[in-house]
Protein backbone atom coordinates (compact mmCIF):
# COMPACT_ATOMS: atom_id res chain seq x y z
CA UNK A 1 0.00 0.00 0.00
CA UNK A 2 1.65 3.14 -1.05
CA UNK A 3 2.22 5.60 1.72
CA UNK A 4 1.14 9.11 2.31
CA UNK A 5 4.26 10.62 0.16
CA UNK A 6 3.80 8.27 -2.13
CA UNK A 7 0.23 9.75 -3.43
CA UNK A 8 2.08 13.16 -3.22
CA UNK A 9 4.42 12.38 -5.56
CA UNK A 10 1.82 11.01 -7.67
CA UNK A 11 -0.35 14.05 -7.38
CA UNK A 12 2.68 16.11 -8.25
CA UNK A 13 4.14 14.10 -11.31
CA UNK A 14 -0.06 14.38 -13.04
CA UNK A 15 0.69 17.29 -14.83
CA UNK A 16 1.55 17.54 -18.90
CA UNK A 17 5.30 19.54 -19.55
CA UNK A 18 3.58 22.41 -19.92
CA UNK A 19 1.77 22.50 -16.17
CA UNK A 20 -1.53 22.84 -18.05
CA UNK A 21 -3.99 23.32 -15.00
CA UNK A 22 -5.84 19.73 -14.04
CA UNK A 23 -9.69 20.02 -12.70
CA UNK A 24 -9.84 18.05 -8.73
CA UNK A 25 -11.42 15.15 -10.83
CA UNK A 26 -8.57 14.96 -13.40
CA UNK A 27 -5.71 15.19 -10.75
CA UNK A 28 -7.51 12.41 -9.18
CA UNK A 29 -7.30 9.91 -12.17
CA UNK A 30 -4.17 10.56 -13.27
CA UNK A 31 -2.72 9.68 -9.66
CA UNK A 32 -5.24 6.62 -9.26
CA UNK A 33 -6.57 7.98 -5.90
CA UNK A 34 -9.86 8.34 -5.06
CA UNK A 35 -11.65 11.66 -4.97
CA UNK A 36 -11.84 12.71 -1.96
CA UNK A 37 -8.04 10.89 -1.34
CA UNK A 38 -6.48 13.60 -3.83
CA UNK A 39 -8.60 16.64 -2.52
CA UNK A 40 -6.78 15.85 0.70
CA UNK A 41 -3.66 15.63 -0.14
CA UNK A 42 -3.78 18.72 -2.60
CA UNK A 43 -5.15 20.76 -0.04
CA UNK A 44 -1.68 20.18 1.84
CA UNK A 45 0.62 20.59 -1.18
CA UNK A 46 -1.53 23.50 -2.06
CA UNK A 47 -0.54 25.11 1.62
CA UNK A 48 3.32 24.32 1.32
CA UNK A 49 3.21 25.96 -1.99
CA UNK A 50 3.82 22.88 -4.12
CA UNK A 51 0.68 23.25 -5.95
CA UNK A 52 -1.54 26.02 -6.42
CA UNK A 53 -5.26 26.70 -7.65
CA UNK A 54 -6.21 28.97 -10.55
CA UNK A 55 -9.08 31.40 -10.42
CA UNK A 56 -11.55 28.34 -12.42
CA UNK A 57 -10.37 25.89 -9.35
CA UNK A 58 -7.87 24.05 -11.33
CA UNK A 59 -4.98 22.47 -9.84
CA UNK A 60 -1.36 23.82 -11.35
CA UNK A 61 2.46 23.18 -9.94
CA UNK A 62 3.40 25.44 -7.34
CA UNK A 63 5.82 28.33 -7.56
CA UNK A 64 7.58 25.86 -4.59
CA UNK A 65 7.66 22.84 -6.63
CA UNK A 66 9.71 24.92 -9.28
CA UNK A 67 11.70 26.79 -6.85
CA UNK A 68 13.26 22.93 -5.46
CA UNK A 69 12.74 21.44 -8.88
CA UNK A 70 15.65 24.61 -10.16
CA UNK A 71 17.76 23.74 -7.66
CA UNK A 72 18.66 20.53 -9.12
CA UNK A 73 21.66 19.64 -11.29
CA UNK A 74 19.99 18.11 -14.11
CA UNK A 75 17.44 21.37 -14.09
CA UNK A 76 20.60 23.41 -14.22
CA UNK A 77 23.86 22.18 -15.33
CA UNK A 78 22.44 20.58 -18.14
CA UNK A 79 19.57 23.11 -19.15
CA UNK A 80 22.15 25.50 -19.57
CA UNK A 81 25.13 23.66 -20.96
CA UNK A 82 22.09 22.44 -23.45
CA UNK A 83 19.99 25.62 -24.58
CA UNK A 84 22.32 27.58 -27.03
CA UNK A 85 22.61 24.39 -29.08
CA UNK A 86 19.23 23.75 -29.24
CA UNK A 87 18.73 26.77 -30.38
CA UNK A 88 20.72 27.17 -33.11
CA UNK A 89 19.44 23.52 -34.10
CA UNK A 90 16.00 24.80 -33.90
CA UNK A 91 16.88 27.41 -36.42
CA UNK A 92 18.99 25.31 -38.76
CA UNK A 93 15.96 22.55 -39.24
CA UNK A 94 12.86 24.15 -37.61
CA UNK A 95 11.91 21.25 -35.78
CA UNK A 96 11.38 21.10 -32.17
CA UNK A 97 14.54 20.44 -30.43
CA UNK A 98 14.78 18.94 -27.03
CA UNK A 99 17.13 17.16 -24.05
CA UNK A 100 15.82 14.16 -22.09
CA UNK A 101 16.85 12.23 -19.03
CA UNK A 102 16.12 8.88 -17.97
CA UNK A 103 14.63 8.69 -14.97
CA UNK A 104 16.14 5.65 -13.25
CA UNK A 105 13.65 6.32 -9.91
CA UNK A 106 10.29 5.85 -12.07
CA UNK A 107 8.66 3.66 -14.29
CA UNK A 108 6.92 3.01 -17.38
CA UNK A 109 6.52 6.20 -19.64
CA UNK A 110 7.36 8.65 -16.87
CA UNK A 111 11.22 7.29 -16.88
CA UNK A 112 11.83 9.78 -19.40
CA UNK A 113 11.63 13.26 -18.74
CA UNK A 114 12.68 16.17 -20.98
CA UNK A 115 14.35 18.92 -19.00
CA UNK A 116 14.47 21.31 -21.57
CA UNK A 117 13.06 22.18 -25.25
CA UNK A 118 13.13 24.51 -28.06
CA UNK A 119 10.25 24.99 -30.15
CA UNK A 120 8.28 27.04 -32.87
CA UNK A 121 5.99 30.44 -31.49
CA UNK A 122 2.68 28.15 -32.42
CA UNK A 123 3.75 25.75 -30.40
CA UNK A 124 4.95 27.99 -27.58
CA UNK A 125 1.43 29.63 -27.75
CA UNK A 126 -0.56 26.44 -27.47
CA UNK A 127 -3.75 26.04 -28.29
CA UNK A 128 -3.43 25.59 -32.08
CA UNK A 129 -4.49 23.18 -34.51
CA UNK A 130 -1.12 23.60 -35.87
CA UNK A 131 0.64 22.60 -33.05
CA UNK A 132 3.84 20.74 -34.09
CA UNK A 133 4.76 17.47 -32.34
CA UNK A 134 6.90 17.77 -29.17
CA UNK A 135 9.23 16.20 -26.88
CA UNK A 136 5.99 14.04 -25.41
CA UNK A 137 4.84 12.49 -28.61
CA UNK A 138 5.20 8.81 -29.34
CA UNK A 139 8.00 9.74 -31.88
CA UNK A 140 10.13 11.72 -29.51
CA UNK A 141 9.71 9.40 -26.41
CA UNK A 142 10.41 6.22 -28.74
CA UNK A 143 13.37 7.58 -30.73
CA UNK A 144 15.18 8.50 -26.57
CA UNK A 145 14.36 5.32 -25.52
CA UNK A 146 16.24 3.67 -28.78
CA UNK A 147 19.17 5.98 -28.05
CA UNK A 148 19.44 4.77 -24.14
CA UNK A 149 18.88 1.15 -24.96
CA UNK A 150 15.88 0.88 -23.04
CA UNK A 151 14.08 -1.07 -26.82
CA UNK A 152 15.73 -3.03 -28.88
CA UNK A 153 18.10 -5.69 -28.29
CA UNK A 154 19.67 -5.62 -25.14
CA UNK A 155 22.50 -3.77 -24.68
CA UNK A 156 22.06 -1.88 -28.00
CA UNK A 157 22.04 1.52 -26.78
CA UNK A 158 22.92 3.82 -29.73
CA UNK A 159 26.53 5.54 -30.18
CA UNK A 160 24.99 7.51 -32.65
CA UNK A 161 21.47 8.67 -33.76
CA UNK A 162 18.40 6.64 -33.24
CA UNK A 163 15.59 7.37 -35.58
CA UNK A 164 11.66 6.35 -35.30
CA UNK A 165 8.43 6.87 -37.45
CA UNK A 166 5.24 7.24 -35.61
CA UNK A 167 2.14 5.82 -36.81
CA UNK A 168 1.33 9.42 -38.15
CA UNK A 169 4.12 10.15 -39.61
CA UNK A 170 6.06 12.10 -37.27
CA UNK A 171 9.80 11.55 -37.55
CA UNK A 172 11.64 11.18 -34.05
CA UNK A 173 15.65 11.21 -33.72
CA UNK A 174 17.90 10.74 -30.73
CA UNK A 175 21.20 10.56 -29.79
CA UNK A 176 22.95 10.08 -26.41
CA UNK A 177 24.80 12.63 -24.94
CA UNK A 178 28.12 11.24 -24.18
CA UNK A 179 28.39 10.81 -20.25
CA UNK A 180 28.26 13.65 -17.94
CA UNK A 181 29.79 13.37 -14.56
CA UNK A 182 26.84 13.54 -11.57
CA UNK A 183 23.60 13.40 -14.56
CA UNK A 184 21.89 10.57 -15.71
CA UNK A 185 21.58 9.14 -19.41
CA UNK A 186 20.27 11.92 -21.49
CA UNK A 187 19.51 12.40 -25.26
CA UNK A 188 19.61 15.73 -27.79
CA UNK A 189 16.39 14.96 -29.65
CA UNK A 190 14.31 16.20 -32.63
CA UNK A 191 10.65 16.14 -34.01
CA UNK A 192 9.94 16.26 -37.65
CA UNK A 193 6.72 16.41 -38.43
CA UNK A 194 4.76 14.35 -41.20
CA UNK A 195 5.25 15.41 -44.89
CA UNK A 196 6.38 14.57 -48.19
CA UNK A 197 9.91 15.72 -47.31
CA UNK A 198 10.16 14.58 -43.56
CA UNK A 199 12.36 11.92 -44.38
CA UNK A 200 15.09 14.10 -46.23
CA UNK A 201 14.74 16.64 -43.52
CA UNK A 202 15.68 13.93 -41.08
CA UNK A 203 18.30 12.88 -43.11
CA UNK A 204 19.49 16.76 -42.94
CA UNK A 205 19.24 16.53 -39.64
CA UNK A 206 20.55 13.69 -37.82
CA UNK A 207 24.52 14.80 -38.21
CA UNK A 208 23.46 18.29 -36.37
CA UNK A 209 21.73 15.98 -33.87
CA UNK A 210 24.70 14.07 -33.12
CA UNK A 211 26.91 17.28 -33.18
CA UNK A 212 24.85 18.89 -30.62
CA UNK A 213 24.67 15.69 -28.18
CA UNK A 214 28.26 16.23 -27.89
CA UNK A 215 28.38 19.72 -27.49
CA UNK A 216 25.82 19.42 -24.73
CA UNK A 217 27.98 17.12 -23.03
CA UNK A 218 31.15 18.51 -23.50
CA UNK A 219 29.34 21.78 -22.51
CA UNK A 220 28.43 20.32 -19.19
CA UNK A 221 30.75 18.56 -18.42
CA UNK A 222 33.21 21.86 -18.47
CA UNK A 223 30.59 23.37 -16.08
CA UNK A 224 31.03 20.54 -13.75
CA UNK A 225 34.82 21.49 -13.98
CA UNK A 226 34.25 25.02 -13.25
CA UNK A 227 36.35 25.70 -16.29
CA UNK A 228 35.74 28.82 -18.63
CA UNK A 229 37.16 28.26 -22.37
CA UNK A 230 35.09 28.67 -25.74
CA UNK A 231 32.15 26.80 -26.14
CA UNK A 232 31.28 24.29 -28.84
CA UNK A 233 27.98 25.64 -30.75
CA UNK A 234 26.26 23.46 -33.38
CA UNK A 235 26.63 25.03 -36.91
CA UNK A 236 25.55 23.85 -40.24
CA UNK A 237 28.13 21.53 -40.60
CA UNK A 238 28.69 19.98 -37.40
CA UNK A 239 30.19 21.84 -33.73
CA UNK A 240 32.50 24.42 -34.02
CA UNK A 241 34.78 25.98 -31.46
């Protein structure tokens, strides 16, 4: 029988990556607690500041939960080593470019968690029919858990760049960061979207992929060090100094 903190931290890990605000009912059944179960143990959280209420009674993360949640080194170290590369490879192919961890604490789905993504303005604003496929879709999540060997043949995690077609289309690709001292096994990833040329735009891609997983680590790894120097930043064709 899980204990008290247990249904906390399954109230707290309900929410999408974007903290959209969850209705009492909704936190409930993503948790699997009963009604009245949740409302109790929300109205605590709620008090300490790890989750708050919006003006329609929705439940959203607390400005607590993020305050901890920054204090951690894969919510720093890496997001940082990690965000001027996916930048500039969210400029050179468009797609949605993204970092994510394995989780080695959790199960199922939820042992992957992206830390940290680029994206288009549409996607930033939400609510669009347009929206183009994220770090969270079937692509994304399947193409990490290629790259960290957690598919496939055991043993097989990838060196290089893993690449997966969703049932709609939607290209993932993935490739493991090199390791980084104190962090667990991440990924650089990108989402290209379904289209007559997705698979040439992927094929553009994946070297800038690879070229930024290293950067990234390399990146973070020098953070770790406390050591200043140039930084690697992903061009065109491939890292540069």
């Amino acid at each position: 029988m899980d204990g008290l903190l247990d249904r906390a931290v399954r109230l707290l890990s309900a929410f999408d990556d974007d903290g959209a605000p969850l209705t009492p009912t909704e936190l409930a059944g993503r948790a699997g607690l009963a009604t009245s179960t949740a409302h109790r143990i929300a109205t605590d959280l709620e008090r300490l500041g790890l989750l708050a209420r919006t003006t329609s009674g929705g439940y959203v993360p607390g400005t607590t939960l993020w305050a901890l949640g920054e204090r951690a080194p894969v919510a720093t170290r890496l997001r940082e080593a990690a965000l001027p590369h996916l930048r500039r490879l969210h400029e050179l192919t468009g797609a949605q470019a993204h970092v994510t961890v394995l989780d080695p604490a959790a199960e199922g789905a939820a042992r992957l968690r992206c830390v940290v993504r680029v994206r288009g303005p549409e996607a930033l604003e939400g609510g669009g029919a347009a929206r183009e496929p994220g770090a969270d879709s079937d692509a994304a999540l399947s193409a990490v858990a290629v790259a960290l060997g957690l598919t496939g043949p055991v043993g097989a995690r990838s060196t290089e760049l893993a690449l997966v077609r969703a049932d709609d289309g939607t290209l993932g690709l993935a490739a493991p960061l090199p390791e980084v001292e104190g962090l667990p096994a991440s990924a650089v990833g990108l989402v290209v979207g379904p289209g007559a040329d997705a698979d040439a735009a992927a094929r553009r891609a994946g070297p800038l992929v690879v070229a930024a997983s290293v950067a990234v680590a390399r990146d973070a790894n020098a953070d770790d060090d406390g050591a200043g120097g140039a930084r690697l930043v992903v061009s065109a064709g491939g890292p540069t100094g």
